[in-house]
Protein backbone atom coordinates (compact mmCIF):
# COMPACT_ATOMS: atom_id res chain seq x y z
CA UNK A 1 -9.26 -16.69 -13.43
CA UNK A 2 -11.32 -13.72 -12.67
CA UNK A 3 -10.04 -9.94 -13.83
CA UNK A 4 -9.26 -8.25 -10.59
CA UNK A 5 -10.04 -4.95 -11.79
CA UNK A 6 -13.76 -6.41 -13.53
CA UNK A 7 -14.77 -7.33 -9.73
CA UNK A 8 -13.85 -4.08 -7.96
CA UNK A 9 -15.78 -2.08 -10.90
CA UNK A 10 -18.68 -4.88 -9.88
CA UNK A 11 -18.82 -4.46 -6.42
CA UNK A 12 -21.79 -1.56 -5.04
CA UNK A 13 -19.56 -0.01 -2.10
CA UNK A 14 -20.96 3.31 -1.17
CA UNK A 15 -18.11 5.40 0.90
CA UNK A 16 -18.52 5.90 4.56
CA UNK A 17 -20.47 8.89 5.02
CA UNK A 18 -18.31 12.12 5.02
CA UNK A 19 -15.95 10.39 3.89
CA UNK A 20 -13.78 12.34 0.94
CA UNK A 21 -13.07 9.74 -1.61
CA UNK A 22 -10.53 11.78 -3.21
CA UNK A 23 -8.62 13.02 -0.48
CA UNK A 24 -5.34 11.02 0.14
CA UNK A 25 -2.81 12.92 2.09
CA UNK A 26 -0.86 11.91 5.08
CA UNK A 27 -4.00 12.62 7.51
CA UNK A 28 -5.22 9.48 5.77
CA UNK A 29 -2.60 6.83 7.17
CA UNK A 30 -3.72 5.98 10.74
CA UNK A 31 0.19 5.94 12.46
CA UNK A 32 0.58 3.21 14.82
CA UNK A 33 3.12 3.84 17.70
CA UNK A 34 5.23 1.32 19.95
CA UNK A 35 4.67 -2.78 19.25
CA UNK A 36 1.23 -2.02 17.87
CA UNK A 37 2.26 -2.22 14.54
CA UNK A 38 3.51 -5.23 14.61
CA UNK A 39 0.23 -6.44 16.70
CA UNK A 40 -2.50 -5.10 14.34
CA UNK A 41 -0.90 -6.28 11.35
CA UNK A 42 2.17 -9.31 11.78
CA UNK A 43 2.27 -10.15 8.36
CA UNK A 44 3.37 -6.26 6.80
CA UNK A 45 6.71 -6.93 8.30
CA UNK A 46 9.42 -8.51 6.93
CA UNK A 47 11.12 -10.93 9.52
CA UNK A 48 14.44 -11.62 7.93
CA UNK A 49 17.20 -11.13 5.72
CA UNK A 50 17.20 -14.70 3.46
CA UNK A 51 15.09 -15.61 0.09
CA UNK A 52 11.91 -16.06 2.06
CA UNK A 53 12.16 -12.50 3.51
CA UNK A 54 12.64 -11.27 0.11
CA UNK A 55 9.43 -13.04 -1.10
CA UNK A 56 7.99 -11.98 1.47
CA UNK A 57 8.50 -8.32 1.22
CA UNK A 58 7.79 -8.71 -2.78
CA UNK A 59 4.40 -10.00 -1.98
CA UNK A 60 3.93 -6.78 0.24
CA UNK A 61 4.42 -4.44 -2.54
CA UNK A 62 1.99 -6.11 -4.96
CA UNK A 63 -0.48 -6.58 -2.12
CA UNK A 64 -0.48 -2.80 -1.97
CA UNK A 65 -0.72 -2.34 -5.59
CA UNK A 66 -3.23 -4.91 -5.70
CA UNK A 67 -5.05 -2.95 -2.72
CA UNK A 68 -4.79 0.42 -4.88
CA UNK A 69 -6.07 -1.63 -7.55
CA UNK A 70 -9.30 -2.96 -5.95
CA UNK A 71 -10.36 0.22 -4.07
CA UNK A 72 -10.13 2.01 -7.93
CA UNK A 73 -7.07 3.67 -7.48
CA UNK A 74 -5.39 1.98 -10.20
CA UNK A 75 -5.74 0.50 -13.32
CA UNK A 76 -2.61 -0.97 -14.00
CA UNK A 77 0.14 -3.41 -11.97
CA UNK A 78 3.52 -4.20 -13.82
CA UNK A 79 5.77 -6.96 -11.74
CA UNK A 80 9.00 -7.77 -13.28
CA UNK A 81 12.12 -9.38 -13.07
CA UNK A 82 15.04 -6.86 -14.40
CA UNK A 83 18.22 -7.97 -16.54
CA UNK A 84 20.44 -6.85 -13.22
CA UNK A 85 18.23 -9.43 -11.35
CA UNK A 86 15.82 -6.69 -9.27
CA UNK A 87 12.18 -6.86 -8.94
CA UNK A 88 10.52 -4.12 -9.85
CA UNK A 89 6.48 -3.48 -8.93
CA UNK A 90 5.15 -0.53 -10.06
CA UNK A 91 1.20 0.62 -10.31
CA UNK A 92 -0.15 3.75 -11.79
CA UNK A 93 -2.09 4.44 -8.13
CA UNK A 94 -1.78 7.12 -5.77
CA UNK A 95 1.74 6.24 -4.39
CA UNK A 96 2.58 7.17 -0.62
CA UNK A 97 1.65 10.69 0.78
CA UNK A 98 4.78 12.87 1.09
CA UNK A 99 3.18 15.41 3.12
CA UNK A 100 3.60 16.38 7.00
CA UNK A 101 1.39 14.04 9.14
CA UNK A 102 -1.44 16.35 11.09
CA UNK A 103 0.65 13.85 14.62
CA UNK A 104 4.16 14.62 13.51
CA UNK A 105 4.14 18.16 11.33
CA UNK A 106 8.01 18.11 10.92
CA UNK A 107 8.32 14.42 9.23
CA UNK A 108 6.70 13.73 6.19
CA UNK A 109 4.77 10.56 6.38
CA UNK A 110 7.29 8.58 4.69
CA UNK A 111 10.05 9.97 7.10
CA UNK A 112 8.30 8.67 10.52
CA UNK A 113 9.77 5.94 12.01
């Protein structure tokens, strides 16, 4: 098995031009209104309330650890099963901008929608 974080170090991707590598604030989440969430991207949401669902939505939080990971956001992804029987993900990334959205100045980006 290859080391995830070896092949994103190995990989020559030069940032778009103008683009601010650094910069990750809530001007950097594209927000998707209506049904087009759900179009552009089916499999981020979670269609159910049974063990598959929860799969499911555990497999969503390490794919976006993983995806912190490979862009070099991250070194580090713990996944674990607690003693009170909760899985816990965790990365040492750049976790989810808090700050007003540029389209919605009076939510922060984690309080839209």
């Amino acid at each position: 098995m290859s080391d995830l974080f070896a092949l994103a170090a190995a990989r020559d991707e030069k940032p778009k031009k103008g683009a601010n590598t650094n910069a990750y604030d809530a001007s950097s989440i594209e927000v998707l209104e209506g049904l087009e969430p759900v179009r552009r991207r089916p499999g981020m949401y979670i269609g159910g309330t049974d063990e598959r669902a929860l799969h499911h939505l555990v497999a969503e939080v390490l794919d976006n650890s993983m995806d912190e990971a490979v862009a070099g956001h991250a070194s580090d992804i713990w996944i674990g099963l607690t003693k009170e029987q909760y899985v816990a993900v965790a990365d040492n990334g750049r976790g989810i901008p808090v700050d007003p959205h540029p389209k919605f100045p009076k939510l922060s980006r984690s309080e839209e929608h």
